[in-house]
Protein backbone atom coordinates (compact mmCIF):
# COMPACT_ATOMS: atom_id res chain seq x y z
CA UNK A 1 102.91 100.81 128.09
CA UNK A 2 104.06 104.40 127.84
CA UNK A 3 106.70 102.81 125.58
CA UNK A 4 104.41 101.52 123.21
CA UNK A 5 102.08 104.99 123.51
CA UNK A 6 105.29 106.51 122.26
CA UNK A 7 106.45 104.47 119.80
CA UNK A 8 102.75 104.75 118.05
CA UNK A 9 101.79 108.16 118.07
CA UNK A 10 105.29 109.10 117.06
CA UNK A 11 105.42 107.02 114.32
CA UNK A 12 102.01 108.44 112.66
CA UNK A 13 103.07 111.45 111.17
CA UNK A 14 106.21 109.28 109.51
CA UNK A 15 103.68 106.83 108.22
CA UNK A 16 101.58 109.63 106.63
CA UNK A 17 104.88 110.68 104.72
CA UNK A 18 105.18 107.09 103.41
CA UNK A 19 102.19 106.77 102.70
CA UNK A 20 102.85 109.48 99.62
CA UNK A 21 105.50 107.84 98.03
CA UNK A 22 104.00 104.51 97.64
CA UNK A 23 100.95 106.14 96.16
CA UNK A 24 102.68 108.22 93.65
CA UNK A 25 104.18 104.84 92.35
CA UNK A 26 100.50 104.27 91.18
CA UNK A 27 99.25 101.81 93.95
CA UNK A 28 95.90 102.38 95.58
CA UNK A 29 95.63 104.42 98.74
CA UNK A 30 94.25 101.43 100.18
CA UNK A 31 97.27 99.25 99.72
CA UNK A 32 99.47 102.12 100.70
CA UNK A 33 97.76 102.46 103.77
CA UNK A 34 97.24 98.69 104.48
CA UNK A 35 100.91 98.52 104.31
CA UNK A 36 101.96 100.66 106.57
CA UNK A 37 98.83 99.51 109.31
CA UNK A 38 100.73 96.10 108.99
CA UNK A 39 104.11 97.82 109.51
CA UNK A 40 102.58 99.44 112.54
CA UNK A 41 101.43 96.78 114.15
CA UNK A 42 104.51 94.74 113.75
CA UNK A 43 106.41 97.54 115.16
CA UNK A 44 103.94 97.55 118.06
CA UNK A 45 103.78 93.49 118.55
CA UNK A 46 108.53 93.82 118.37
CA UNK A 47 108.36 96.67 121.15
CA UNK A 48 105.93 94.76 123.10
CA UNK A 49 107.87 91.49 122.32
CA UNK A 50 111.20 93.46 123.52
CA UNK A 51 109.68 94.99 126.73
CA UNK A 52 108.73 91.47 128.04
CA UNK A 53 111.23 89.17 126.71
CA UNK A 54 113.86 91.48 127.94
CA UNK A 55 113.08 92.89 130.74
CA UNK A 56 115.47 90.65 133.05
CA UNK A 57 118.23 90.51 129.88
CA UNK A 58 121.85 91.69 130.79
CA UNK A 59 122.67 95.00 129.63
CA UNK A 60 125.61 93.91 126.94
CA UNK A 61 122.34 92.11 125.73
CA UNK A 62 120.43 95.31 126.02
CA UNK A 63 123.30 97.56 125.06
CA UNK A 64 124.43 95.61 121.87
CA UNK A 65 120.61 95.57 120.86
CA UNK A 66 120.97 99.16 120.89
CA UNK A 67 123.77 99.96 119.13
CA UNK A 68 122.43 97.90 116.19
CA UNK A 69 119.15 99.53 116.20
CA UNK A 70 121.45 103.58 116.63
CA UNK A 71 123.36 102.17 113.00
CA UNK A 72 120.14 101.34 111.70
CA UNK A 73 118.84 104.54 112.13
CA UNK A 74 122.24 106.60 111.04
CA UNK A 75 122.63 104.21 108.04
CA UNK A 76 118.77 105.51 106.93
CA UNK A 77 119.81 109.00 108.27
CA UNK A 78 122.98 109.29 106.02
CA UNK A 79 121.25 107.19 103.12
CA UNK A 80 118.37 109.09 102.26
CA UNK A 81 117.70 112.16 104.65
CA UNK A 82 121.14 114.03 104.42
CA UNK A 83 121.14 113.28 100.96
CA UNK A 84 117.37 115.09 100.00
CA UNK A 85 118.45 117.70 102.37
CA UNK A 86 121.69 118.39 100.67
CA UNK A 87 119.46 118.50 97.29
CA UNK A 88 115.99 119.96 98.05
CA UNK A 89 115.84 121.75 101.16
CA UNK A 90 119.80 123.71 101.86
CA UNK A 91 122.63 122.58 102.64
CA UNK A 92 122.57 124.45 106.23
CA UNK A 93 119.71 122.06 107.29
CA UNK A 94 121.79 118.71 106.45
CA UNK A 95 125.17 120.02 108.15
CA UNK A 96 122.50 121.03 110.90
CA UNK A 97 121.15 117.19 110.70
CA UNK A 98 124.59 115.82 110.77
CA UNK A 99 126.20 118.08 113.80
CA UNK A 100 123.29 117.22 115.86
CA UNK A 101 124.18 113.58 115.36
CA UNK A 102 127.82 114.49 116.27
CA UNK A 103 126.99 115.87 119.33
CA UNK A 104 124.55 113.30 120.67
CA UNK A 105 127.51 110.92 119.86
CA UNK A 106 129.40 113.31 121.58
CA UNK A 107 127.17 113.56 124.85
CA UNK A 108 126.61 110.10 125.15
């Protein structure tokens, strides 16, 4: 449960950021924010879907699960977030942003 606590509260000031975008692009804040409620509670359904289903799984299972869902987030990461933070914000910040991933490679 405290899984699933986490999961949603820390995911609602990233939906507010989406949110933006897709109403920029002209669609309603309605749809905007209907499509990130059904994003949410997909997420929410998968983690509690994950939790149950595999919670007795081996942990090459667990640990291969993982590591897909780690490239998933560095593939975004190095996609679209070091890139705006080369451009917008300074190029400290995304050499900060891309160290910190070294070292949590690093310390794991």
């Amino acid at each position: 449960m405290a899984l699933l606590v986490g999961v949603l509260v820390g995911n609602v000031i990233e939906a507010y950021g989406a949110v933006q975008p897709i109403i920029a692009s002209g669609y309603s804040r309605r749809f905007a924010v209907g499509l990130i409620t059904a994003i949410a509670i997909s997420l929410a359904g998968a983690t509690v879907l994950g939790a149950t289903l595999l919670s007795d799984a081996s942990s090459n299972l667990v640990g291969g699960a993982q590591a897909v869902a780690a490239g998933a987030v560095l593939a975004v990461v190095s996609i679209s977030i070091i890139p705006y933070a080369f451009k917008t914000v300074s190029r400290v910040v995304a050499v900060a942003v891309a160290a910190g991933f070294v070292r949590g490679y690093l310390l794991s």
